[in-house]
N, C-alpha and C. Protein backbone atom coordinates (compact mmCIF):
# COMPACT_ATOMS: atom_id res chain seq x y z
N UNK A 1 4.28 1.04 -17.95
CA UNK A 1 2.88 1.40 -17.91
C UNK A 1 2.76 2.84 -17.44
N UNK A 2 2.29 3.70 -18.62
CA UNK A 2 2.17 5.11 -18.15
C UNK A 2 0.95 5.25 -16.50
N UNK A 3 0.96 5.86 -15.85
CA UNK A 3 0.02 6.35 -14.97
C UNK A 3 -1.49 6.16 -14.69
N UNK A 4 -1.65 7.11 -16.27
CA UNK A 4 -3.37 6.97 -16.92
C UNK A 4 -3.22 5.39 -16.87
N UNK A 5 -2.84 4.62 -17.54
CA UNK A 5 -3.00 3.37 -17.83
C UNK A 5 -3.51 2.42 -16.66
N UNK A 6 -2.70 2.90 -16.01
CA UNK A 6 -2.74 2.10 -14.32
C UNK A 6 -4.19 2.48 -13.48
N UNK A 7 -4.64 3.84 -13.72
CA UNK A 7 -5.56 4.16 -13.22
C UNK A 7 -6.86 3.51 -13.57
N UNK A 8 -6.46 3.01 -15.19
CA UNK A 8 -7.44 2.77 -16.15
C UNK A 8 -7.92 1.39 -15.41
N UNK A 9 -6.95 0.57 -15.73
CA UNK A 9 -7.02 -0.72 -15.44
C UNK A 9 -7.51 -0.91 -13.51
N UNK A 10 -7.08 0.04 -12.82
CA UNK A 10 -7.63 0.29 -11.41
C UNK A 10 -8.95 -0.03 -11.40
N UNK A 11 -9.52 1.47 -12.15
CA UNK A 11 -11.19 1.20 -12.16
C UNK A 11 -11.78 0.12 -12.77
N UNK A 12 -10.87 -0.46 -14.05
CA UNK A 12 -11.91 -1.70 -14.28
C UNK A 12 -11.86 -2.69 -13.62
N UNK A 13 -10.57 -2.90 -12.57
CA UNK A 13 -10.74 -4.10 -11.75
C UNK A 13 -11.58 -3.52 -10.35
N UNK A 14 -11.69 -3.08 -9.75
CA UNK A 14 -12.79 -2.40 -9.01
C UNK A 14 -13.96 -2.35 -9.41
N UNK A 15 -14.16 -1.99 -10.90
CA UNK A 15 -15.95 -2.56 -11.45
C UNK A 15 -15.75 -4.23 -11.29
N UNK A 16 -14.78 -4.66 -11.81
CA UNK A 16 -15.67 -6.27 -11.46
C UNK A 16 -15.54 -6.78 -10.81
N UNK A 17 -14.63 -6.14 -9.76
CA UNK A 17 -15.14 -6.89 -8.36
C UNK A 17 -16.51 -6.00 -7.17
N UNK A 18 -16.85 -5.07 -7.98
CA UNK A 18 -17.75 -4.05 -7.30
C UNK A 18 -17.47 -2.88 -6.34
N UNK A 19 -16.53 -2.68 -6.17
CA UNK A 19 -16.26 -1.62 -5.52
C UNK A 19 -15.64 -0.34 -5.84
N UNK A 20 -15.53 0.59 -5.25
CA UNK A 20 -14.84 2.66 -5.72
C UNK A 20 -13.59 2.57 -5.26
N UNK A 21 -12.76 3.14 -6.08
CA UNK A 21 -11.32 3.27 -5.53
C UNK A 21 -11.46 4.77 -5.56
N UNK A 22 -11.22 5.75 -4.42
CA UNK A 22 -10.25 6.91 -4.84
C UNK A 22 -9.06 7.01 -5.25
N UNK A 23 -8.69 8.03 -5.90
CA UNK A 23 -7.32 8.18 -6.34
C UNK A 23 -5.94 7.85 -5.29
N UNK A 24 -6.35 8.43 -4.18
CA UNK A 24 -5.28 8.32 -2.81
C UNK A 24 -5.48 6.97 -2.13
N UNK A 25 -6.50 6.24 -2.52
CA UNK A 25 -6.20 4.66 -2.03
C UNK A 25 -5.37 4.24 -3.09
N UNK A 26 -5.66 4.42 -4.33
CA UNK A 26 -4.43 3.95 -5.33
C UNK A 26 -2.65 3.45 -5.08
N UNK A 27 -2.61 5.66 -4.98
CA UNK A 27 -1.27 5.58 -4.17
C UNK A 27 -1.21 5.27 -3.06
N UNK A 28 -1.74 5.42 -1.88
CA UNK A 28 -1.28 4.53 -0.70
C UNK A 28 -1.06 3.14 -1.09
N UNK A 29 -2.11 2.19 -1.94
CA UNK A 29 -1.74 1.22 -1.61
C UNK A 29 -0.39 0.87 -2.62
N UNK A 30 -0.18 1.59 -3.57
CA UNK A 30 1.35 1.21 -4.51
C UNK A 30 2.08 1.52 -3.08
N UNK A 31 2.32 2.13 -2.45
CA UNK A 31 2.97 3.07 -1.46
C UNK A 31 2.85 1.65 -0.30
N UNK A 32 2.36 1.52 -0.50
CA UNK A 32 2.54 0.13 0.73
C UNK A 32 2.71 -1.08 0.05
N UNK A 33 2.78 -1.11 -0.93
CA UNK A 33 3.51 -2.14 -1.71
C UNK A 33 4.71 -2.19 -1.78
N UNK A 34 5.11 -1.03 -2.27
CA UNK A 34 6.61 -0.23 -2.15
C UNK A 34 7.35 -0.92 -0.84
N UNK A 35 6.73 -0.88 -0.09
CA UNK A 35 7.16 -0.06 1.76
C UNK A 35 7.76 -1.23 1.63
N UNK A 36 6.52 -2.59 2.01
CA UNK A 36 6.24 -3.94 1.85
C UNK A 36 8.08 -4.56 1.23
N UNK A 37 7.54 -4.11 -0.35
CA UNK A 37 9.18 -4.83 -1.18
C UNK A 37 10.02 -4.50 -0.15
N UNK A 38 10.74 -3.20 -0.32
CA UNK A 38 11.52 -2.94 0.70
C UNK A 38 11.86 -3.25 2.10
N UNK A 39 10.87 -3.21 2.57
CA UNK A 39 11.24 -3.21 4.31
C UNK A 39 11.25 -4.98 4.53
N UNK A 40 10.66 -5.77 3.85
CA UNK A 40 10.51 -6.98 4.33
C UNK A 40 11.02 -7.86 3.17
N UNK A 41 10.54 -7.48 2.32
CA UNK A 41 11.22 -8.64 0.84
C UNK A 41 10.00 -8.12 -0.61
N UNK A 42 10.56 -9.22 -1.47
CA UNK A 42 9.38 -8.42 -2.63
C UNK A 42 8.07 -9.34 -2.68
N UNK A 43 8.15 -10.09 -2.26
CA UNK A 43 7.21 -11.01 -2.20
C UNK A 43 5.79 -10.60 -1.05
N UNK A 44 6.86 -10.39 -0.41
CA UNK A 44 5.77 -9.42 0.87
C UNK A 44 4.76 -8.15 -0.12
N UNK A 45 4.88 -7.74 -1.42
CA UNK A 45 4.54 -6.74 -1.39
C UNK A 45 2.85 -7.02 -1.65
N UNK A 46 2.35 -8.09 -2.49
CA UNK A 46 1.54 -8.58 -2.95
C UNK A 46 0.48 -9.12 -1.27
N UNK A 47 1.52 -9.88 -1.00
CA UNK A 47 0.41 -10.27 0.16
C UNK A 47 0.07 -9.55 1.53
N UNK A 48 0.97 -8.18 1.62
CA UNK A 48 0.91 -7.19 2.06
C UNK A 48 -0.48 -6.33 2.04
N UNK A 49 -0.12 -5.95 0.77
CA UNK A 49 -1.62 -5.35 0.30
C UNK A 49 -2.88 -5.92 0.67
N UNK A 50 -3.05 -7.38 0.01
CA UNK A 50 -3.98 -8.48 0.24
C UNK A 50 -4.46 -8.32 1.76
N UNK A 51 -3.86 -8.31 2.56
CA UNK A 51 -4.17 -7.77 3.91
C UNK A 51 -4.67 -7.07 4.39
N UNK A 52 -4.41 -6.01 3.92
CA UNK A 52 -5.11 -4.28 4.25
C UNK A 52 -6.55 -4.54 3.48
N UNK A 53 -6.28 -5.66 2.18
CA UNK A 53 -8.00 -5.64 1.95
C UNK A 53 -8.29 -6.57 2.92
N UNK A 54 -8.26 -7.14 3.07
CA UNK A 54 -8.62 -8.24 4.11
C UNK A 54 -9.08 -7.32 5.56
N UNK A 55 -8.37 -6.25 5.95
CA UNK A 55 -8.71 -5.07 7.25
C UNK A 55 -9.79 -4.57 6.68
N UNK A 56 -9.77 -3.94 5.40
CA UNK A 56 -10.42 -2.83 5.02
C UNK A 56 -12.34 -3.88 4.64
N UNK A 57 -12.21 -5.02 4.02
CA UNK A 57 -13.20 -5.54 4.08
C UNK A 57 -13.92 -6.18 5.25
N UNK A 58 -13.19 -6.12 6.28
CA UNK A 58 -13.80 -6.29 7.80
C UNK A 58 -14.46 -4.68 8.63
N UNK A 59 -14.38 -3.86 7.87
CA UNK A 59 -14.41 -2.78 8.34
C UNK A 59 -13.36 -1.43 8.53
N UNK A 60 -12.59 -1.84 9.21
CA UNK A 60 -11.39 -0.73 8.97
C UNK A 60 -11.05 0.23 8.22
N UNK A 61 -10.89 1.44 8.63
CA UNK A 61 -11.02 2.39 7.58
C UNK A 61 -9.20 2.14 6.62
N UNK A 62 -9.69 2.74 4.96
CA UNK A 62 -8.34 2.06 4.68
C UNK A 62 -6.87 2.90 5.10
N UNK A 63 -6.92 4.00 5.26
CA UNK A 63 -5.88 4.22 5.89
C UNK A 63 -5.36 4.00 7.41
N UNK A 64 -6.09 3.54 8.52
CA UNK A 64 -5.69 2.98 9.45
C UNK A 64 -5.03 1.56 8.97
N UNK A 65 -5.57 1.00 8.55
CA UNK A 65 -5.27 -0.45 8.23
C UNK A 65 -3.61 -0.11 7.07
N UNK A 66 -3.73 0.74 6.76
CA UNK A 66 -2.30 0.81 5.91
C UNK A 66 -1.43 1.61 6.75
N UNK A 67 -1.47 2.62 7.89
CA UNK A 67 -0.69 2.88 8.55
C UNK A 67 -0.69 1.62 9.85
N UNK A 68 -1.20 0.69 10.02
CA UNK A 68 -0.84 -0.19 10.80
C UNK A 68 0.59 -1.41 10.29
N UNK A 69 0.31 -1.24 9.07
CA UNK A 69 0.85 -1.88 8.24
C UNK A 69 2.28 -1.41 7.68
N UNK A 70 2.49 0.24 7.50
CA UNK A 70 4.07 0.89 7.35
C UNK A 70 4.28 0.51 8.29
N UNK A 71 3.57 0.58 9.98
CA UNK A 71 4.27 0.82 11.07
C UNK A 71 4.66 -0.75 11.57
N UNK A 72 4.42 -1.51 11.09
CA UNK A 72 4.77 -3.17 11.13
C UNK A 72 5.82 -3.05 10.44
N UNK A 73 5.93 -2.93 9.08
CA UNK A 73 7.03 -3.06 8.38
C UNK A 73 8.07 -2.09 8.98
N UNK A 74 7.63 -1.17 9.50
CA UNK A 74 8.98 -0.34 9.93
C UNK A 74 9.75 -0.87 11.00
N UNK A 75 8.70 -1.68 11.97
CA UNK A 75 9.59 -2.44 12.87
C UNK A 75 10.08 -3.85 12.59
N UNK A 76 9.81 -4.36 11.57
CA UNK A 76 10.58 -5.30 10.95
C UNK A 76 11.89 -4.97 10.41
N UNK A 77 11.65 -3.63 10.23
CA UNK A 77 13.16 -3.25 9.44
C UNK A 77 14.22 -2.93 10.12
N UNK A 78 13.80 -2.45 11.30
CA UNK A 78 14.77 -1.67 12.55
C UNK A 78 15.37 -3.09 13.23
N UNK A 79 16.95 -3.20 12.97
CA UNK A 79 17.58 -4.43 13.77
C UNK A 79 17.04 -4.04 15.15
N UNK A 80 16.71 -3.34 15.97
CA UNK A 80 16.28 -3.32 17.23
C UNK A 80 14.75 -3.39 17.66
N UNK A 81 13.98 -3.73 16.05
CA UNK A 81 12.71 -3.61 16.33
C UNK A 81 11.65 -1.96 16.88
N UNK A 82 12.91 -1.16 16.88
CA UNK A 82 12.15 -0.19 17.54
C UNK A 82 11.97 0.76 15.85
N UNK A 83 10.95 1.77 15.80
CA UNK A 83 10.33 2.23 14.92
C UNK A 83 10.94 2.92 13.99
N UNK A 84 10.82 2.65 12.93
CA UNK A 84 12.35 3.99 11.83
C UNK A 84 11.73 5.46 11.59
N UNK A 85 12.46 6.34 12.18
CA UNK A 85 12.38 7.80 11.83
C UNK A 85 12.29 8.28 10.54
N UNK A 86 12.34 7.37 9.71
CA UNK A 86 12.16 7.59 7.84
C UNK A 86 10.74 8.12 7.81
N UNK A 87 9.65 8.09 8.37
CA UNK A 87 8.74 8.27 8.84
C UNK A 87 7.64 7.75 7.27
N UNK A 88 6.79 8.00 6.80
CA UNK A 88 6.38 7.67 5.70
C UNK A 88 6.76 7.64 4.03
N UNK A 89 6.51 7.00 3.18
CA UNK A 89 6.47 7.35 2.04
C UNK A 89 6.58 8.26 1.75
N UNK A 90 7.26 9.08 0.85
CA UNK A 90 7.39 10.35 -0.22
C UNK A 90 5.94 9.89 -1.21
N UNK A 91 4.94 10.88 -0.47
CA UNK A 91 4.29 11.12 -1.51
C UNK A 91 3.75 12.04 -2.81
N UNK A 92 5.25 12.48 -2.79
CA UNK A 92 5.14 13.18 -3.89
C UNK A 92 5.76 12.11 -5.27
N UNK A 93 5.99 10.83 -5.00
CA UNK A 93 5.99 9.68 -6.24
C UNK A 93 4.58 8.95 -6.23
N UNK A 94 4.23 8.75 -5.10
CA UNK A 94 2.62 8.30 -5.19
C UNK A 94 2.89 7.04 -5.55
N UNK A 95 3.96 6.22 -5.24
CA UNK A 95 3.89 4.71 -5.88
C UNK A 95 3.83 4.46 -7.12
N UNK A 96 3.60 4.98 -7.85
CA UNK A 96 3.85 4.74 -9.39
C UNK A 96 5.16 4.56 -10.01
N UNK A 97 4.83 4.04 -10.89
CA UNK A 97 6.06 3.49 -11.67
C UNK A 97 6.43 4.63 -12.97
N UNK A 98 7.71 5.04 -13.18
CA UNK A 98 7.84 6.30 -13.79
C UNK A 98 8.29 5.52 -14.93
């Protein structure tokens, strides 16, 4: 799926469920999907996300609620629980699929 495509299909699922996506909630949230597969499993990545809407529809602004969320997964990933110095996503891929 080229980029445009993804974006495409973004906005129309956002019209029918009623709400605006910016472009940078897009990639954050591929970007915490990403994190999600990785740091915890792939299955996590889906209900990961689901979450941050779940923050973000209680109020929460959406990038708090998604940096609460790398910073969970990062200490899931660290055998000592303590925080990984990898520090965020490369967002110069933006979560997309190339």
């Amino acid at each position: 799926m080229e980029p445009s495509e993804l974006d495409d299909w973004a906005a129309e699922a956002a019209a029918a469920v009623g709400v605006t996506l910016q472009p940078a909630d897009i990639a954050a949230v591929l970007d915490l999907a990403r994190d999600a597969a990785h740091g915890v499993a792939r299955p996590a990545a889906p209900l990961t996300t689901f979450i941050a809407g779940m923050a973000v529809g209680r109020g929460q602004p959406t990038a708090e609620a998604i940096a609460a969320l790398v910073d969970a997964i990062g200490r899931r990933s660290e055998p000592d629980g303590a925080p990984s110095d990898a520090g965020p996503s490369d967002p110069a891929t933006d979560g997309r699929p190339s």
